[in-house]
C-alpha atoms as a PDB file:
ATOM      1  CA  UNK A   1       0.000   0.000   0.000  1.00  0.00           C
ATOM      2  CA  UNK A   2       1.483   3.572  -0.884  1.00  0.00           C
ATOM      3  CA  UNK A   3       0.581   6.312   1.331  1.00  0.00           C
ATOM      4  CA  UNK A   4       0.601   9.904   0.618  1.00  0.00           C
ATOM      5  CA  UNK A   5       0.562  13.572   2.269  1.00  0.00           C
ATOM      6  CA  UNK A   6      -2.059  16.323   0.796  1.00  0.00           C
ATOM      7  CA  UNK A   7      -2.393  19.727   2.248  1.00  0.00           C
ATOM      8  CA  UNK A   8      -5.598  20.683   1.478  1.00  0.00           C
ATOM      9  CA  UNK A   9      -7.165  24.577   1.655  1.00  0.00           C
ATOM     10  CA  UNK A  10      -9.335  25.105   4.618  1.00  0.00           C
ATOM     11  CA  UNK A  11     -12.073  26.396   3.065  1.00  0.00           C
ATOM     12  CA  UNK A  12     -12.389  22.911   0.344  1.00  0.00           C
ATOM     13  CA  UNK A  13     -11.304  20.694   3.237  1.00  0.00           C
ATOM     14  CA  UNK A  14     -14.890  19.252   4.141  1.00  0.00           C
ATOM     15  CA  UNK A  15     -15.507  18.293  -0.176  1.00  0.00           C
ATOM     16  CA  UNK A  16     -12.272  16.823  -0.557  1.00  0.00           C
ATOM     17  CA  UNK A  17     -12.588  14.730   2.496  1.00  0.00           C
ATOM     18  CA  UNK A  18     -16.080  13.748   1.371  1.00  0.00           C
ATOM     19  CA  UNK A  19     -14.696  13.198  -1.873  1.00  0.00           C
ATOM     20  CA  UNK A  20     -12.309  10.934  -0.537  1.00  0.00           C
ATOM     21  CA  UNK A  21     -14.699   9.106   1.462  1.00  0.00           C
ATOM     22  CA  UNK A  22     -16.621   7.843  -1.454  1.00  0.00           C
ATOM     23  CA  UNK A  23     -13.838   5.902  -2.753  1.00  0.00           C
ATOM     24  CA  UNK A  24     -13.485   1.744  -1.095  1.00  0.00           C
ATOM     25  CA  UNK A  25     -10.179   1.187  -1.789  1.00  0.00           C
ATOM     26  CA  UNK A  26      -9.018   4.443   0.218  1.00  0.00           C
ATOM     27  CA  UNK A  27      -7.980   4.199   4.172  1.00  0.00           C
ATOM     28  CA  UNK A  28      -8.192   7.707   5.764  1.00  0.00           C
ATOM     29  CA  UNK A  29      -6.728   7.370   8.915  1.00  0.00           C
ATOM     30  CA  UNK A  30      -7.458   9.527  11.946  1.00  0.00           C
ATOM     31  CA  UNK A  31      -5.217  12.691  12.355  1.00  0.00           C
ATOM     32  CA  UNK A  32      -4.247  13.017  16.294  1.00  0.00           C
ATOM     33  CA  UNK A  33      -5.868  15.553  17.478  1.00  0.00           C
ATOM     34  CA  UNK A  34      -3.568  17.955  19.844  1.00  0.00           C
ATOM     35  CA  UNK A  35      -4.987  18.951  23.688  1.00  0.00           C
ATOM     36  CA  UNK A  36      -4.847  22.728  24.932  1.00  0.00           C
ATOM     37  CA  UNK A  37      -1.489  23.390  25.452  1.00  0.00           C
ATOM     38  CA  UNK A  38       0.157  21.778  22.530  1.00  0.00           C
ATOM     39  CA  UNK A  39      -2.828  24.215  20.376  1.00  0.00           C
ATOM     40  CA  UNK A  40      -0.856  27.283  22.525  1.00  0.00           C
ATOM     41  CA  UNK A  41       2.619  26.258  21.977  1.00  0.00           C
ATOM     42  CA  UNK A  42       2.014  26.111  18.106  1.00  0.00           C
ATOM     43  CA  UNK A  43      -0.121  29.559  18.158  1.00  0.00           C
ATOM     44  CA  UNK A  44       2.636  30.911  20.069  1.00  0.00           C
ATOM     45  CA  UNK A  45       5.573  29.184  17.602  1.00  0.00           C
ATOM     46  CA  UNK A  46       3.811  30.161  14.351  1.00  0.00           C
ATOM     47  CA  UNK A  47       3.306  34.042  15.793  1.00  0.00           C
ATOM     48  CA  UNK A  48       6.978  34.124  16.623  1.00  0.00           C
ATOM     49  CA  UNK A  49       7.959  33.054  13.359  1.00  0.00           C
ATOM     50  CA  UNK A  50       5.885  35.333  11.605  1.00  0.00           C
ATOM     51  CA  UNK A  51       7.704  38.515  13.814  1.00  0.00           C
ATOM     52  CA  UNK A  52      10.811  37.108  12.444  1.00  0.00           C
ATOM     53  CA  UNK A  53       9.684  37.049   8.974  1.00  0.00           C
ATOM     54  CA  UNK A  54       8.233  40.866   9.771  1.00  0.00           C
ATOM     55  CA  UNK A  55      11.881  41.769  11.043  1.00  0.00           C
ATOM     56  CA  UNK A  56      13.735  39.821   8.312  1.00  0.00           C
ATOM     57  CA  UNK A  57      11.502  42.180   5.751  1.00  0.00           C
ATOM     58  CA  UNK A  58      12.463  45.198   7.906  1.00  0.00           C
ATOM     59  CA  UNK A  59       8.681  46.105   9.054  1.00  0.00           C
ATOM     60  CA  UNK A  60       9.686  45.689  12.579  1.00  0.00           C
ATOM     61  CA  UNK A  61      12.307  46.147  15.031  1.00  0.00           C
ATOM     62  CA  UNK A  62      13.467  43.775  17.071  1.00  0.00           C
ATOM     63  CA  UNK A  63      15.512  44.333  20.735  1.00  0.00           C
ATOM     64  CA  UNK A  64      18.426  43.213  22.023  1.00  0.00           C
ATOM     65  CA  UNK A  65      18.896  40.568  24.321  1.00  0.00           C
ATOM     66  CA  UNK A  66      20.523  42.416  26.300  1.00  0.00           C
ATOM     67  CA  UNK A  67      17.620  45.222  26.426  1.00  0.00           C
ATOM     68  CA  UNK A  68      15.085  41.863  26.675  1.00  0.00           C
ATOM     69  CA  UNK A  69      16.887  41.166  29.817  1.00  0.00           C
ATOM     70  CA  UNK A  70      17.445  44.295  31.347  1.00  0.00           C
ATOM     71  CA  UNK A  71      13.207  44.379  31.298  1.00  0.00           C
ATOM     72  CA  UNK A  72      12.997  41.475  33.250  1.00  0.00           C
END
């Protein structure tokens, strides 16, 4: 059996997956499905990364560790 990875819009996820569904000789198998906290450390990864990218474009300005520090 051959297995394969789509990423699929949000917004046509429900058709394809009903789409999918219709076919017999296609396994979906359940996606693990992530609790509270792991939902917050990804929210908080992705918006990091995306300041980065901002900073890397020069939008934004980031601080110094040192001046990160010095606030605490």
């Amino acid at each position: 059996m051959k297995q394969i990875v789509l990423s699929i819009e949000d917004r046509k996820y429900n058709f394809f997956m009903e789409l999918i569904k219709s076919f017999s000789f296609i396994k979906i198998e359940k996606k693990n499905k992530l609790n509270a906290s792991q939902i917050a450390y990804v929210n908080g990864l992705k918006e990091a990364l995306e300041e980065v990218e901002l900073h890397e474009k020069g939008k934004t300005k980031s601080k110094l560790a040192k001046d990160f520090l010095n606030e605490l």
